[in-house]
Each structure stands twice: as C-alpha cells, then as structure tokens.
N, C-alpha and C. Protein backbone atom coordinates (compact mmCIF):
# COMPACT_ATOMS: atom_id res chain seq x y z
N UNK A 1 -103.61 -195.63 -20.92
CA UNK A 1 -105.04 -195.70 -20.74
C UNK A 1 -105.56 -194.27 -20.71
N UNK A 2 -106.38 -193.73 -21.95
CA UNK A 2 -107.01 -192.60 -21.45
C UNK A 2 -107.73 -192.58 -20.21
N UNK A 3 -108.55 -191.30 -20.29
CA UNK A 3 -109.48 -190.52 -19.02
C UNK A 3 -110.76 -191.56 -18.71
N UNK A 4 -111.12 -191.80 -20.33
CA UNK A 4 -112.90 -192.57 -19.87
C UNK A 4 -112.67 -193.77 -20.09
N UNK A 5 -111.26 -194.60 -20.47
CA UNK A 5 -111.28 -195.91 -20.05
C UNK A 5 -110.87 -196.00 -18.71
N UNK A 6 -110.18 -195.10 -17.30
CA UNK A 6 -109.67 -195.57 -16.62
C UNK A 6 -111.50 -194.78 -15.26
N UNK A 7 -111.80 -194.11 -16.48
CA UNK A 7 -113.28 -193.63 -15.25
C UNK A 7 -113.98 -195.44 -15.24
N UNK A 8 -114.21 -195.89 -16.97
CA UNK A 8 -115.09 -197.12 -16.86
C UNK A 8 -114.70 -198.09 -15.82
N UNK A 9 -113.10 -198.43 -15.90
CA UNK A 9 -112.35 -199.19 -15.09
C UNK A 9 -112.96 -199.11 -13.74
N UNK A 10 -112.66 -197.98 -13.28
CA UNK A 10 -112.83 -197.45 -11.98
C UNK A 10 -113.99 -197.91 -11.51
N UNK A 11 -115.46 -197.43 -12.13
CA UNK A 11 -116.57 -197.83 -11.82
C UNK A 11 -116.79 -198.92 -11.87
N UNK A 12 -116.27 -200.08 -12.79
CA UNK A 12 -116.31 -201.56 -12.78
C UNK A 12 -115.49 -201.93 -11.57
N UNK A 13 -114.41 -201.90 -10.93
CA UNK A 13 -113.66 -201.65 -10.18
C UNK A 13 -114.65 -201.57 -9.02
N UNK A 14 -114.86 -200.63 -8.90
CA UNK A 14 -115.83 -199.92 -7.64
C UNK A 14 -117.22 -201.56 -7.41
N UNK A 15 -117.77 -201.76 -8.24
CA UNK A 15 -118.76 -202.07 -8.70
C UNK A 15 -118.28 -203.89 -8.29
N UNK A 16 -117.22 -204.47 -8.64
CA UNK A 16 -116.88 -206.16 -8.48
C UNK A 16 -116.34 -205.64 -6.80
N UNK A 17 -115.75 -204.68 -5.99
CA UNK A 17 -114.94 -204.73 -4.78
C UNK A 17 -116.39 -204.55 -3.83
N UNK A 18 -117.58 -204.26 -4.52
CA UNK A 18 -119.25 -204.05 -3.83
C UNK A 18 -119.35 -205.49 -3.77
N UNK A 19 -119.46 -206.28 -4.56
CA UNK A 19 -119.89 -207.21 -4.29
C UNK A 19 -119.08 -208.46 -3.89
N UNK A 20 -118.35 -208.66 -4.00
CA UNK A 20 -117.34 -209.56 -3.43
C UNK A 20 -117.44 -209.32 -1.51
N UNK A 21 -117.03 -207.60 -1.30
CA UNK A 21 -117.84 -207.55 -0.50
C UNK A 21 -118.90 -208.29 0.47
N UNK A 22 -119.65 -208.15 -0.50
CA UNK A 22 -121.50 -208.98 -0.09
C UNK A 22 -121.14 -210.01 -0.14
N UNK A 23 -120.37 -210.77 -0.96
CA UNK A 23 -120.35 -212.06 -0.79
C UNK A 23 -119.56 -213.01 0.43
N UNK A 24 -118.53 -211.94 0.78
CA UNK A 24 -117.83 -212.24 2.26
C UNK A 24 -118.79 -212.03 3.40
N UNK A 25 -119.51 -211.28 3.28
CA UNK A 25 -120.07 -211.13 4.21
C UNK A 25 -121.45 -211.53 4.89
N UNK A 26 -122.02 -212.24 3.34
CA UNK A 26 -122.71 -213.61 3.65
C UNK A 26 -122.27 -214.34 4.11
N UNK A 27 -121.17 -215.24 3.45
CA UNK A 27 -120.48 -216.17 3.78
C UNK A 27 -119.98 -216.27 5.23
N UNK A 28 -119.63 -215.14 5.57
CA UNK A 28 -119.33 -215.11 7.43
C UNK A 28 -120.41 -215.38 8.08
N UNK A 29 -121.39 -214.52 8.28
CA UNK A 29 -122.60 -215.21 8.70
C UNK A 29 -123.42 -216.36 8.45
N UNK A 30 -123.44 -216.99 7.04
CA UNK A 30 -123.61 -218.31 6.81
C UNK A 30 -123.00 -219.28 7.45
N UNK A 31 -121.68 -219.20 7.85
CA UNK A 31 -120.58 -220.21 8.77
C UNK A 31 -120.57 -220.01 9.97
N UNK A 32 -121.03 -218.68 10.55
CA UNK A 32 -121.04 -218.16 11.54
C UNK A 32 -122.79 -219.23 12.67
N UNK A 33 -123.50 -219.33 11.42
CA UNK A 33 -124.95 -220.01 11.53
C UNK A 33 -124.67 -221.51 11.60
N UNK A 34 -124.11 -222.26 11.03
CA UNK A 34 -123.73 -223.37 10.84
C UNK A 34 -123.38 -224.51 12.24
N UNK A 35 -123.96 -225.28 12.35
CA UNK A 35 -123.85 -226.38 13.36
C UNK A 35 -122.36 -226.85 13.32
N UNK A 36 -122.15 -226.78 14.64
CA UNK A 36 -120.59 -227.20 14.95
C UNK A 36 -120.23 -228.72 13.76
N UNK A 37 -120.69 -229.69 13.89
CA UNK A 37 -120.90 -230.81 13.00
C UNK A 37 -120.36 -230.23 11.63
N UNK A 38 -121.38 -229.36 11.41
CA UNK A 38 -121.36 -228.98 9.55
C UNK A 38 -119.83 -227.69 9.44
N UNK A 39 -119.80 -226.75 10.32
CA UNK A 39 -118.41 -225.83 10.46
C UNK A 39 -117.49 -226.63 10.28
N UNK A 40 -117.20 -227.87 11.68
CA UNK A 40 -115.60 -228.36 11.26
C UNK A 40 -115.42 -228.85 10.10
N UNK A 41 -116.59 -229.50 9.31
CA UNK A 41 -116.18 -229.95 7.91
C UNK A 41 -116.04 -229.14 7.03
N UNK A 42 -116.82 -227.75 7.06
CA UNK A 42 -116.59 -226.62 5.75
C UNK A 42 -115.21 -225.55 6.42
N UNK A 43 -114.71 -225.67 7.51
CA UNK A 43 -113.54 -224.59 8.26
C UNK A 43 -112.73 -224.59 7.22
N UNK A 44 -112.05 -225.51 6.58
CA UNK A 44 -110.99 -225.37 5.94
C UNK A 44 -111.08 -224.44 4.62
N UNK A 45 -112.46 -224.76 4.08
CA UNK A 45 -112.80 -224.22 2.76
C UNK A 45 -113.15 -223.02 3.39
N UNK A 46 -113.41 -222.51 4.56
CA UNK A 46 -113.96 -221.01 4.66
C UNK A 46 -112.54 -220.22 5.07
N UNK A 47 -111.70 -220.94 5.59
CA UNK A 47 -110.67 -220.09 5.93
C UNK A 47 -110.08 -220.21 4.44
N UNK A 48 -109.93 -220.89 2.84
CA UNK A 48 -109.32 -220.41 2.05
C UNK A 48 -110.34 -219.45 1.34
N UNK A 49 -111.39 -219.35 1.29
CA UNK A 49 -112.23 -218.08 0.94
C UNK A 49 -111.70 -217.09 1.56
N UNK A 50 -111.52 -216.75 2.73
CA UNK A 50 -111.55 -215.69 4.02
C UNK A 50 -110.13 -215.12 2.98
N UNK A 51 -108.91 -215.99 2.66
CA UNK A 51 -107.58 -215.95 2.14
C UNK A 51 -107.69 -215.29 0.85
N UNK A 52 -108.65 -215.75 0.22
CA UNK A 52 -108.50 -215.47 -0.91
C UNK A 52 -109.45 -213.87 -1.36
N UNK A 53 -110.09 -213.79 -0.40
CA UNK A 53 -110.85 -211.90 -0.13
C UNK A 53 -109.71 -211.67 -0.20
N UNK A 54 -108.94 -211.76 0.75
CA UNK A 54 -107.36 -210.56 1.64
C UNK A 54 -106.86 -210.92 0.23
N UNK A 55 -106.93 -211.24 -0.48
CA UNK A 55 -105.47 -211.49 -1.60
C UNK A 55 -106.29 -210.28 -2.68
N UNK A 56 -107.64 -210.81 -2.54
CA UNK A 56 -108.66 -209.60 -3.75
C UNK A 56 -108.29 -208.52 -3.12
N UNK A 57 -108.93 -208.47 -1.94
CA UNK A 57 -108.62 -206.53 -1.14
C UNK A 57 -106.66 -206.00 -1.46
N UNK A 58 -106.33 -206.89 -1.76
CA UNK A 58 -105.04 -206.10 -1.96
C UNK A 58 -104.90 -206.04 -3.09
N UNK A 59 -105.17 -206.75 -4.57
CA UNK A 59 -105.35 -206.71 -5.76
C UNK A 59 -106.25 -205.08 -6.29
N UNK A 60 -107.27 -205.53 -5.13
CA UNK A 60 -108.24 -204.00 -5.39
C UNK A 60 -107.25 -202.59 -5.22
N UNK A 61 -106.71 -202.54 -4.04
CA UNK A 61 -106.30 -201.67 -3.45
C UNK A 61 -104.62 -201.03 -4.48
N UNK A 62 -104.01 -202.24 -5.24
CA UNK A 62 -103.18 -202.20 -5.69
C UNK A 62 -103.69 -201.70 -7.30
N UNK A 63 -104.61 -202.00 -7.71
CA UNK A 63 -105.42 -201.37 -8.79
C UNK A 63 -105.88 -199.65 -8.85
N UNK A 64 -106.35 -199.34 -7.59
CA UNK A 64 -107.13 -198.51 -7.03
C UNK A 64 -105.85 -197.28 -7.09
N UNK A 65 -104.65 -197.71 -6.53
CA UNK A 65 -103.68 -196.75 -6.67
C UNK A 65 -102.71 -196.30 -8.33
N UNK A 66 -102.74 -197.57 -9.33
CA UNK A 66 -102.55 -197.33 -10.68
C UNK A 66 -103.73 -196.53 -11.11
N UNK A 67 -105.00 -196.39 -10.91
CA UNK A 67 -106.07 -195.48 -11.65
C UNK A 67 -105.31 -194.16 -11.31
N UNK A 68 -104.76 -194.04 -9.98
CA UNK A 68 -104.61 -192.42 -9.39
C UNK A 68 -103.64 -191.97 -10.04
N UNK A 69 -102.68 -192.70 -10.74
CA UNK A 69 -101.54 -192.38 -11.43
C UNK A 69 -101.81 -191.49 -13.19
C-alpha cells in the first residue's frame, strides 16, 4: 500500500471509528431512557450491539497499528 492510499485509509478509518462511536453512544442513552417493560425485552439485543462495538474497537485498533507499519 503506498503513502496516499494508506493516508485515505486512515482518514476513512478515522472517520467510520467517529461514528460508530456516536452511534454507541446514542444507543446507551436510548436504553439507558427506556422503561423497565421495554429494556428487559430489547437487553439482549443491546448487550449484542455493546459486543459487537468491543469486537469493532479492536478491529479498529488492529487496523490502526498495520497503517503505522
């Protein structure tokens, strides 16, 4: 990979780990808002979201260290 495909990378990179981001962190407070009633039925689906960030943040992070190479 040259120099200005792994800069584009990077900034795309930079740019999907922003918003995924945002999107966890709606999502916590959206569930966080949620009537006990409506939580126990969506818990399961928020704890495999919650799973599946931690699996991105390490995908990111494991990406993040091949650019440095």
């Amino acid at each position: 990979m040259n120099k200005l495909m792994k800069i584009n990378f990077a900034l795309q990179l930079k740019e999907i780990k922003k918003s995924t981001q945002s999107c966890e962190a709606f999502l916590k407070v959206y569930f966080e808002n949620l009537p006990e009633d409506q939580a126990a039925v969506v818990g399961d689906d928020f704890k495999r979201v919650i799973q599946h960030q931690k699996n991105m943040n390490q995908l990111f992070g494991v990406l993040e260290q091949q650019l440095q190479k």
